[in-house]
PDB file of N, CA and C in Angstrom:
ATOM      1  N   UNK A   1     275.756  11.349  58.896  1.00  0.00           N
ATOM      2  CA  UNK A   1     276.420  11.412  60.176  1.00  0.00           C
ATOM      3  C   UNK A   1     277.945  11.328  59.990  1.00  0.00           C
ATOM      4  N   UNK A   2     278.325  10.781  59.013  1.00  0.00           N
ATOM      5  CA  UNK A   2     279.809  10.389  58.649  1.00  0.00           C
ATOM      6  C   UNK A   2     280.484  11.644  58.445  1.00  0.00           C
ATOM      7  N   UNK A   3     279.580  12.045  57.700  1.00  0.00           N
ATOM      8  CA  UNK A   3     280.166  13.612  56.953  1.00  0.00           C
ATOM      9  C   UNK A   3     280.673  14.884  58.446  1.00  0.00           C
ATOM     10  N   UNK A   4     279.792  14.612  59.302  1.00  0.00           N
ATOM     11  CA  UNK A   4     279.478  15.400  60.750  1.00  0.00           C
ATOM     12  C   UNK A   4     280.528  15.459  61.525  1.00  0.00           C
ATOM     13  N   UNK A   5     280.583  13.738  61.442  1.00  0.00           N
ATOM     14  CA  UNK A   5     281.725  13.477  62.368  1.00  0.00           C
ATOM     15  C   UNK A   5     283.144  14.193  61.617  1.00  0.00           C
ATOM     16  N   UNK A   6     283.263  13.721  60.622  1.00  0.00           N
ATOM     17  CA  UNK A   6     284.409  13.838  59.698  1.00  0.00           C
ATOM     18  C   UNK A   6     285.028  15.969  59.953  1.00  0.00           C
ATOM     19  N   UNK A   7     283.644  16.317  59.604  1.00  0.00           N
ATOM     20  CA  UNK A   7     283.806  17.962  59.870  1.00  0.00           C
ATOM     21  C   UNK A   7     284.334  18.170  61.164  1.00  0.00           C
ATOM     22  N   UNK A   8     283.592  18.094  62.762  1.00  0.00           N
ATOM     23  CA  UNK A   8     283.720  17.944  64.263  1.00  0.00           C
ATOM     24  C   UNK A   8     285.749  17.882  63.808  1.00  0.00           C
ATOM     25  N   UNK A   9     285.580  16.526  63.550  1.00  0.00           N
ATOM     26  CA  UNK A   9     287.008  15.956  63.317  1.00  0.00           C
ATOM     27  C   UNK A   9     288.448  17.050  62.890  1.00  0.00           C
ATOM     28  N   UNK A  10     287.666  17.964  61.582  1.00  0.00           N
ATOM     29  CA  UNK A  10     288.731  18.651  61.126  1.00  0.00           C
ATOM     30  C   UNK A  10     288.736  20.011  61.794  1.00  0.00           C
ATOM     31  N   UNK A  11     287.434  20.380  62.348  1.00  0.00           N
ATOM     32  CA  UNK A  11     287.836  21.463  63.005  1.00  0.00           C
ATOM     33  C   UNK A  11     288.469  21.381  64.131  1.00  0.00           C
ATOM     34  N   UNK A  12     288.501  20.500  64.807  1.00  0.00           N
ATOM     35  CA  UNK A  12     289.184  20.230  66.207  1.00  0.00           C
ATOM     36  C   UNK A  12     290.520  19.869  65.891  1.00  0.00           C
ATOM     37  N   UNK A  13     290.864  19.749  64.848  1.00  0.00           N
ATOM     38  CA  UNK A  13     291.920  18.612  64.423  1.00  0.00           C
ATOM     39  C   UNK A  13     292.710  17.682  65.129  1.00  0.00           C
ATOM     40  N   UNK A  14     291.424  16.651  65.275  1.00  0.00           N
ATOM     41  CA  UNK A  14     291.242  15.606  66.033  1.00  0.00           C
ATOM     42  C   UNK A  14     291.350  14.754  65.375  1.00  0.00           C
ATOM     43  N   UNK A  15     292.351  13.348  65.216  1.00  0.00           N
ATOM     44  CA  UNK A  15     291.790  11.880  64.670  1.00  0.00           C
ATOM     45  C   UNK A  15     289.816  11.644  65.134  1.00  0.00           C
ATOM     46  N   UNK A  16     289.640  11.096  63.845  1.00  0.00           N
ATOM     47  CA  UNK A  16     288.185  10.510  63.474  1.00  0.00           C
ATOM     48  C   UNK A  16     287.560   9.917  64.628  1.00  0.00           C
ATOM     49  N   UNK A  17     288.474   8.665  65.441  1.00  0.00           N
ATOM     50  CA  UNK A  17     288.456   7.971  66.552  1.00  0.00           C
ATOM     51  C   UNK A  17     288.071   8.543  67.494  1.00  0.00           C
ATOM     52  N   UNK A  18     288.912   9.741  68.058  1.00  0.00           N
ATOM     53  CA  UNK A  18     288.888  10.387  69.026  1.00  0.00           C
ATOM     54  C   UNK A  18     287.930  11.062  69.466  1.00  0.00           C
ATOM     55  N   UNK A  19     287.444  11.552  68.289  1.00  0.00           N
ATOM     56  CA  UNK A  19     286.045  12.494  68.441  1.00  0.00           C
ATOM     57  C   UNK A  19     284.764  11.662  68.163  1.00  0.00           C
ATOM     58  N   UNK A  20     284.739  10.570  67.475  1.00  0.00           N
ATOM     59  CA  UNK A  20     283.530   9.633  67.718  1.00  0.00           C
ATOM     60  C   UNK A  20     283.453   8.818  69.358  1.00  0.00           C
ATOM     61  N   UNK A  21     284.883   8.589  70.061  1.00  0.00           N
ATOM     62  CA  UNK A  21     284.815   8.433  71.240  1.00  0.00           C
ATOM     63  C   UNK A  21     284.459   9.407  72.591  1.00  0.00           C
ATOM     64  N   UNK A  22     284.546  10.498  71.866  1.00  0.00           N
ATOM     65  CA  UNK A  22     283.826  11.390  73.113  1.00  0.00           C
ATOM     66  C   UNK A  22     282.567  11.543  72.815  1.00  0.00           C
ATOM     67  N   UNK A  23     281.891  11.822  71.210  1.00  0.00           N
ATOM     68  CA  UNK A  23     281.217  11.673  70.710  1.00  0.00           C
ATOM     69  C   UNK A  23     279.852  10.644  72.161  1.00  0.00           C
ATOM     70  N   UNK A  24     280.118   9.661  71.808  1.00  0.00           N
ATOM     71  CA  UNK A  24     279.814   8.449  72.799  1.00  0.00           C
ATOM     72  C   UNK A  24     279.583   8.403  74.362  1.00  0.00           C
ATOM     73  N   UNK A  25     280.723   8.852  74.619  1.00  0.00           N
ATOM     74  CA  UNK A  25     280.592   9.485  75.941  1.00  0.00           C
ATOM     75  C   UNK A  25     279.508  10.562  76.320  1.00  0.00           C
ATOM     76  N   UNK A  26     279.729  11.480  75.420  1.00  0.00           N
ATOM     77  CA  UNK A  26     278.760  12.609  75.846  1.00  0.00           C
ATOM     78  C   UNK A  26     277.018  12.162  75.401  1.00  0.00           C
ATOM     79  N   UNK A  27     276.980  11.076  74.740  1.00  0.00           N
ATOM     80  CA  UNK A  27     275.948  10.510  74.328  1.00  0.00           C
ATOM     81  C   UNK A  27     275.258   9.409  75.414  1.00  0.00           C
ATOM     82  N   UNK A  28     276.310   9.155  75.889  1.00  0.00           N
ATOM     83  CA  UNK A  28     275.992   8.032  77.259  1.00  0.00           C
ATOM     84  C   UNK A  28     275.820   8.675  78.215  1.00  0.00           C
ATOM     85  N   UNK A  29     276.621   9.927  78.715  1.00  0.00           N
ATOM     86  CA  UNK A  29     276.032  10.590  79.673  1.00  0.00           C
ATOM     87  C   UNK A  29     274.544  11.060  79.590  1.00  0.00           C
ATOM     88  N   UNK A  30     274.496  11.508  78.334  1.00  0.00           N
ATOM     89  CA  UNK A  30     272.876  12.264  78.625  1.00  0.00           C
ATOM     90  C   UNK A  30     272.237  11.518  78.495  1.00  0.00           C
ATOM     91  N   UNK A  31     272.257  10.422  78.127  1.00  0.00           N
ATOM     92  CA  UNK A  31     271.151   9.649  78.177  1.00  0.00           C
ATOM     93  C   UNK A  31     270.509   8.492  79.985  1.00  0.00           C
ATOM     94  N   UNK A  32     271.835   8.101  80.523  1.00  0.00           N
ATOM     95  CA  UNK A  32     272.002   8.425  81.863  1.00  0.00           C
ATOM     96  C   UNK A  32     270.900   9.730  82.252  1.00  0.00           C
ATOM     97  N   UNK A  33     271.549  10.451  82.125  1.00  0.00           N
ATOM     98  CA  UNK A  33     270.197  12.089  82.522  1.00  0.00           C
ATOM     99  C   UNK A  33     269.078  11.722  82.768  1.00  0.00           C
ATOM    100  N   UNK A  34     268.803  11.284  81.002  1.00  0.00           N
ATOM    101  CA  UNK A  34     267.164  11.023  80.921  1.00  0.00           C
ATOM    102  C   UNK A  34     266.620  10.069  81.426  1.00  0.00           C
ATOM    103  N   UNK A  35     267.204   8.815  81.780  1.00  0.00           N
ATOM    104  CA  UNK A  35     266.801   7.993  82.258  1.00  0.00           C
ATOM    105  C   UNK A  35     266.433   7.976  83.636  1.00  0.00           C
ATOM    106  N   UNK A  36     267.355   8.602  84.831  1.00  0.00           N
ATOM    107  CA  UNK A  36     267.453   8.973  85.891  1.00  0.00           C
ATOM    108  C   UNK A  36     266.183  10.254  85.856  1.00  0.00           C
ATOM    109  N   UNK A  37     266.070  10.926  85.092  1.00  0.00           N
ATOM    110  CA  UNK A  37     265.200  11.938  85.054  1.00  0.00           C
ATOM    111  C   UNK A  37     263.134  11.298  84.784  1.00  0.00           C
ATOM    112  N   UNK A  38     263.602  10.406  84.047  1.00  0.00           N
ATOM    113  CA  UNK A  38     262.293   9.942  83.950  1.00  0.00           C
ATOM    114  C   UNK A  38     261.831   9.044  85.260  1.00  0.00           C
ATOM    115  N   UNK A  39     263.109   8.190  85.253  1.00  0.00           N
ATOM    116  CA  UNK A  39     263.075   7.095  86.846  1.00  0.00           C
ATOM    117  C   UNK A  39     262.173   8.037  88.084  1.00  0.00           C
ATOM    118  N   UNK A  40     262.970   9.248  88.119  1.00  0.00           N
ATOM    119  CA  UNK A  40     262.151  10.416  88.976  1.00  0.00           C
ATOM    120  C   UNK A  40     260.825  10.475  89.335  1.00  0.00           C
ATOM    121  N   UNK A  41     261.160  11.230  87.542  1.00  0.00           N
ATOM    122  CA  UNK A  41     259.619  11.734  87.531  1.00  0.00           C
ATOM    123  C   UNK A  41     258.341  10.618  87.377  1.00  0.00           C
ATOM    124  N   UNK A  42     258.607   9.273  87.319  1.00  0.00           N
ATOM    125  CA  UNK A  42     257.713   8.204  87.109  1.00  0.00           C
ATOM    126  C   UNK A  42     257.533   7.825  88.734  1.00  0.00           C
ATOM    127  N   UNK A  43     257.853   8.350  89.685  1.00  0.00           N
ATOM    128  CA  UNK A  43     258.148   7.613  90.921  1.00  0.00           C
ATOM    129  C   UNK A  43     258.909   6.354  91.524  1.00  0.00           C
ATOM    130  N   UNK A  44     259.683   6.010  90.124  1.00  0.00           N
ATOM    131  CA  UNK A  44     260.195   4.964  90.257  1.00  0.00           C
ATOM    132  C   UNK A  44     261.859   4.591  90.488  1.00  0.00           C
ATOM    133  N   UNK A  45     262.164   5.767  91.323  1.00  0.00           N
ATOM    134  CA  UNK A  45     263.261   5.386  91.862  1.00  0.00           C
ATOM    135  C   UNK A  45     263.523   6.923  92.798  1.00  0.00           C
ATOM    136  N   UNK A  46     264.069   7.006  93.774  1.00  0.00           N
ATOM    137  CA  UNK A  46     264.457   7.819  95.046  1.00  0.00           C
ATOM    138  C   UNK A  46     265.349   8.973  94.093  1.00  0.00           C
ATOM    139  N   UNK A  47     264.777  10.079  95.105  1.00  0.00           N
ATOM    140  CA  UNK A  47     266.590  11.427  94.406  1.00  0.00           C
ATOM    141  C   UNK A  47     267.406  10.949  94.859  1.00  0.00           C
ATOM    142  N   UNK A  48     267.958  10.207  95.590  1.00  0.00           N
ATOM    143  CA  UNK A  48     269.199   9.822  95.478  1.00  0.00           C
ATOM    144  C   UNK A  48     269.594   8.599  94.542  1.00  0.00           C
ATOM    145  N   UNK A  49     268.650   7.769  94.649  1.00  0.00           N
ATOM    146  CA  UNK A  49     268.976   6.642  93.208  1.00  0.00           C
ATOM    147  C   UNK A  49     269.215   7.616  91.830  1.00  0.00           C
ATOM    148  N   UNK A  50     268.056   8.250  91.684  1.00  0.00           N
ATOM    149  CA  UNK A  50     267.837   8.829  90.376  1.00  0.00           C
ATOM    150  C   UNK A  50     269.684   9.587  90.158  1.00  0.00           C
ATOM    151  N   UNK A  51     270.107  10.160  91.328  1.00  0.00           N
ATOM    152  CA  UNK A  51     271.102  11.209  90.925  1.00  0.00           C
ATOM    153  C   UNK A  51     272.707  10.089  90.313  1.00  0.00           C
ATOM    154  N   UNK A  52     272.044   8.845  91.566  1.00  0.00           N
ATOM    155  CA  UNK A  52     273.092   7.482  91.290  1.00  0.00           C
ATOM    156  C   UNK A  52     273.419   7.054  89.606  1.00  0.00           C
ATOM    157  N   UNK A  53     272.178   6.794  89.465  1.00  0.00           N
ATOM    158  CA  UNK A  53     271.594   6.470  87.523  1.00  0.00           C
ATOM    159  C   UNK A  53     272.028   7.280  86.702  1.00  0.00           C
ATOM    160  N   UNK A  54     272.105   8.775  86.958  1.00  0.00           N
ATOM    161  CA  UNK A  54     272.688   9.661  86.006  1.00  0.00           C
ATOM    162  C   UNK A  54     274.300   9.511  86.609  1.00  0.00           C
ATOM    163  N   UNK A  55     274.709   9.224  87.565  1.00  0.00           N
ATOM    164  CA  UNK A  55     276.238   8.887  87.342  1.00  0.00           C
ATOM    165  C   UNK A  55     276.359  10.870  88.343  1.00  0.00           C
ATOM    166  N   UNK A  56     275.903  11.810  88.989  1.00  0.00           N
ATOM    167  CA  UNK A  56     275.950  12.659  89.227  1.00  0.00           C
ATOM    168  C   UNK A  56     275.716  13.083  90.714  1.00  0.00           C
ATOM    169  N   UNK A  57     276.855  13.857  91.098  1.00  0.00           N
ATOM    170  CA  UNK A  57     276.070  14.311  92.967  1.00  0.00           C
ATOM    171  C   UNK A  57     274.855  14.929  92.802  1.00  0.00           C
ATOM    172  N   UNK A  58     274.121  15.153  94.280  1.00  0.00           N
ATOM    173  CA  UNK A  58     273.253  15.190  94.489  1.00  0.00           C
ATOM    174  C   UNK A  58     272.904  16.878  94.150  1.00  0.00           C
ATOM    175  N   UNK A  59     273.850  17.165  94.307  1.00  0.00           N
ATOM    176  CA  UNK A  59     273.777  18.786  93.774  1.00  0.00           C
ATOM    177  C   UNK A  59     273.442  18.853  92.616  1.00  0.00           C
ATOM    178  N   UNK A  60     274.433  18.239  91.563  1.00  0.00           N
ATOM    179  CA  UNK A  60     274.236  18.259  90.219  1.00  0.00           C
ATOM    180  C   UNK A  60     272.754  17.923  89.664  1.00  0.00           C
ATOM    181  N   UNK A  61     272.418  17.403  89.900  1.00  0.00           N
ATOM    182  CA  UNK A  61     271.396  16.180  89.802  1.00  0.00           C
ATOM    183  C   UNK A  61     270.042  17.286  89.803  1.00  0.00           C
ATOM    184  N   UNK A  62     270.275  17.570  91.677  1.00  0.00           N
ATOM    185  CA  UNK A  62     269.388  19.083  92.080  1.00  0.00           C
ATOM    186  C   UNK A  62     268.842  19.947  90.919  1.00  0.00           C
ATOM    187  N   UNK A  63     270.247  20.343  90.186  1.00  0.00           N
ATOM    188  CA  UNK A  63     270.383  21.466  89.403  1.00  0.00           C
ATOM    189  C   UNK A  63     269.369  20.810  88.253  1.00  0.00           C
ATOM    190  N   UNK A  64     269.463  19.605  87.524  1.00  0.00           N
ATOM    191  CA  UNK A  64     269.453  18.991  86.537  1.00  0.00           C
ATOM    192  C   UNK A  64     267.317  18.918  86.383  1.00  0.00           C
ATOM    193  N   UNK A  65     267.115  18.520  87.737  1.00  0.00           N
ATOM    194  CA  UNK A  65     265.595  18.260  88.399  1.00  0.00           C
ATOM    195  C   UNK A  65     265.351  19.884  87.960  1.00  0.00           C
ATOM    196  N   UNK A  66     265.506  20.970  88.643  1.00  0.00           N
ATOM    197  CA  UNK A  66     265.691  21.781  88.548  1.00  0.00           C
ATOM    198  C   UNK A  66     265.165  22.534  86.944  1.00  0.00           C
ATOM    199  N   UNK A  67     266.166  22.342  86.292  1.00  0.00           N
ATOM    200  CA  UNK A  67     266.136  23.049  84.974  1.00  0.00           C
ATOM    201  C   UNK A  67     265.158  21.985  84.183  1.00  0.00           C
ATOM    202  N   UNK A  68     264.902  21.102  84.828  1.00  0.00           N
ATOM    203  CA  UNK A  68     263.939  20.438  83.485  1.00  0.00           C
ATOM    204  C   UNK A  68     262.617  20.857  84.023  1.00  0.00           C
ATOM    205  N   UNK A  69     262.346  21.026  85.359  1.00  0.00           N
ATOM    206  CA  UNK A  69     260.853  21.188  86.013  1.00  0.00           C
ATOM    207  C   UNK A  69     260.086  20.247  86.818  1.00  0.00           C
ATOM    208  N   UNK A  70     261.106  18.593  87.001  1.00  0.00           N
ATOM    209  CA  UNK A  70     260.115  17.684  87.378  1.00  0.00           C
ATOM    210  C   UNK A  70     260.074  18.270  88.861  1.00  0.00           C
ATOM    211  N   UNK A  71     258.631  17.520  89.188  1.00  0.00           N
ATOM    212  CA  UNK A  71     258.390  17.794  90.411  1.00  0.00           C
ATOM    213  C   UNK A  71     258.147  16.353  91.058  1.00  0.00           C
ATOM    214  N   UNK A  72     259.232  15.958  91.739  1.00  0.00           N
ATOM    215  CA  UNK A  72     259.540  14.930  92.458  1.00  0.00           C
ATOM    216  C   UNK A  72     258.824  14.795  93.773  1.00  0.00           C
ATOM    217  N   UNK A  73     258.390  15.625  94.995  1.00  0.00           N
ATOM    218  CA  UNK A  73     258.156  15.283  96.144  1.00  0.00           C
ATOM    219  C   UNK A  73     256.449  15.602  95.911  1.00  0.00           C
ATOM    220  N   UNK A  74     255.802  14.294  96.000  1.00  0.00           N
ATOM    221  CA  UNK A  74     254.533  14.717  96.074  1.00  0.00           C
ATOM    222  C   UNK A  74     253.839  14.595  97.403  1.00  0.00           C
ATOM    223  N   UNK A  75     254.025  15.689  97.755  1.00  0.00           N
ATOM    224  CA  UNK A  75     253.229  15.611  99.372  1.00  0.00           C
ATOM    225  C   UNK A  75     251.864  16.239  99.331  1.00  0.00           C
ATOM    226  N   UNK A  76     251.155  16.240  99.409  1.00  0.00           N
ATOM    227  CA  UNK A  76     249.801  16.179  99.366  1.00  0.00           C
ATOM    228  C   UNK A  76     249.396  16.937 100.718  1.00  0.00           C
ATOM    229  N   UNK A  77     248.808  18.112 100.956  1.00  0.00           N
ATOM    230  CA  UNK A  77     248.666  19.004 102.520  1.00  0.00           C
ATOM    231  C   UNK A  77     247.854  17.930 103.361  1.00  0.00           C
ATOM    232  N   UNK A  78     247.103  17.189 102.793  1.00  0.00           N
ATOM    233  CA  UNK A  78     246.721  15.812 104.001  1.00  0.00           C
ATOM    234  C   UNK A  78     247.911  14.760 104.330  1.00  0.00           C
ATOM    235  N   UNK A  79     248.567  14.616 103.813  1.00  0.00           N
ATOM    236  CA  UNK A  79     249.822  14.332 104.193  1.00  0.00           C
ATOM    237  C   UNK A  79     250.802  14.910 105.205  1.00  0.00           C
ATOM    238  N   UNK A  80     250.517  16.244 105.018  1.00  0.00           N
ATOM    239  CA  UNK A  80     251.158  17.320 106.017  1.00  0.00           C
ATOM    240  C   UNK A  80     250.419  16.970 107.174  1.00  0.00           C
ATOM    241  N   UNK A  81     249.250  17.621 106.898  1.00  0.00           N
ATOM    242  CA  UNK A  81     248.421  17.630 108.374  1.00  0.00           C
ATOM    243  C   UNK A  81     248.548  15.998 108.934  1.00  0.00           C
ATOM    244  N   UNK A  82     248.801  15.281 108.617  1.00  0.00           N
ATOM    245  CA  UNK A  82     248.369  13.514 109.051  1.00  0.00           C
ATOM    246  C   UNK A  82     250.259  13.385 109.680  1.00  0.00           C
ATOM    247  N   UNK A  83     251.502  14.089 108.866  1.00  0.00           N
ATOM    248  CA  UNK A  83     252.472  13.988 109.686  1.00  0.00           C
ATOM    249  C   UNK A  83     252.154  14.753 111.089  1.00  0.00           C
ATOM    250  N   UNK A  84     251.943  15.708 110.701  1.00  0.00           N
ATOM    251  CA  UNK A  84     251.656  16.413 112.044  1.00  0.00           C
ATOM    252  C   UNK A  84     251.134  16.373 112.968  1.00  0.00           C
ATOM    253  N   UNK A  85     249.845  15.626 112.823  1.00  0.00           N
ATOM    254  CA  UNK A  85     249.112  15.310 113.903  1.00  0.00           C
ATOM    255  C   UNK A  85     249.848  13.470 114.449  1.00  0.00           C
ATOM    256  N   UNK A  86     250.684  13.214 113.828  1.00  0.00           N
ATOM    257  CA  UNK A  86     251.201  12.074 114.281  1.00  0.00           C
ATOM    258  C   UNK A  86     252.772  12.401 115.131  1.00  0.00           C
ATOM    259  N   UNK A  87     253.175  13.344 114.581  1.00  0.00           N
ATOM    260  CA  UNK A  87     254.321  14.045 115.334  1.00  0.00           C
ATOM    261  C   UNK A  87     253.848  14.586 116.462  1.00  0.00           C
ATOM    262  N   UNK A  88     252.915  15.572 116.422  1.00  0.00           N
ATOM    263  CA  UNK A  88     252.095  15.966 118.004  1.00  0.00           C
ATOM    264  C   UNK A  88     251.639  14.678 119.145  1.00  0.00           C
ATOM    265  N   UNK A  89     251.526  13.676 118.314  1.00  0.00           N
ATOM    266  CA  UNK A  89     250.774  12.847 119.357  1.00  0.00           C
ATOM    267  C   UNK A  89     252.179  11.913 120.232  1.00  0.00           C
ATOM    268  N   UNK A  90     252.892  11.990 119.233  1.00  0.00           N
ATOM    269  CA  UNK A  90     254.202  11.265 119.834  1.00  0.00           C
ATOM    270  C   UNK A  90     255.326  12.078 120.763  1.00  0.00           C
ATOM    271  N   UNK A  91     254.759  13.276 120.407  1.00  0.00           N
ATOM    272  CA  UNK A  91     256.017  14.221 121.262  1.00  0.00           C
ATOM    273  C   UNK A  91     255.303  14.034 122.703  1.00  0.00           C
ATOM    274  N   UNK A  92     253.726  13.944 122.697  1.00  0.00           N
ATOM    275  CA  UNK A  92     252.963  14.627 123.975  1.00  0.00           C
ATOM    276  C   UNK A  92     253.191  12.971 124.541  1.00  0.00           C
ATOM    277  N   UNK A  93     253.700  12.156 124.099  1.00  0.00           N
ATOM    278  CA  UNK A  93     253.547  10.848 124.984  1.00  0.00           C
ATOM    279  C   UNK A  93     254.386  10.860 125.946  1.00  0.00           C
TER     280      UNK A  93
END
């Protein structure tokens, strides 16, 4: 890894520091991602928490859900029909 960094380093011609510190950054962000991404997809936290956790708007986030495939809203068509027939009964009151 030393050697990696050291290369990154000379092609950018960047101090060592500098590029192990973004290095880090870009390592903390994605991992943020995944975490927020799994939080998701485990049911264990809201799209808007999840987008909070990755540190990202809700757009971004969108995009992010998006390109990986989770499928977050599990509504179930008895679910549908059971809103609906509870929305019908409350409008007709």
């Amino acid at each position: 890894m030393h050697e990696e960094i050291q290369e990154i380093a000379m092609q950018e011609r960047r101090a060592r520091a500098a590029v192990v510190r973004d290095l880090l950054e870009i390592g903390i962000a994605e991992r943020r991602k995944q975490n927020a991404s799994r939080l998701l997809r485990e049911g264990k936290a809201t799209f808007a928490k999840a987008a909070e956790v990755a540190r990202l708007s809700l757009w971004d986030f969108a995009d992010l859900v998006k390109q990986e495939g989770i499928e977050w809203v599990k509504y179930v068509p008895e679910d549908v029909e059971r809103d609906l027939s509870e929305a019908s009964a409350t409008s007709g009151a």
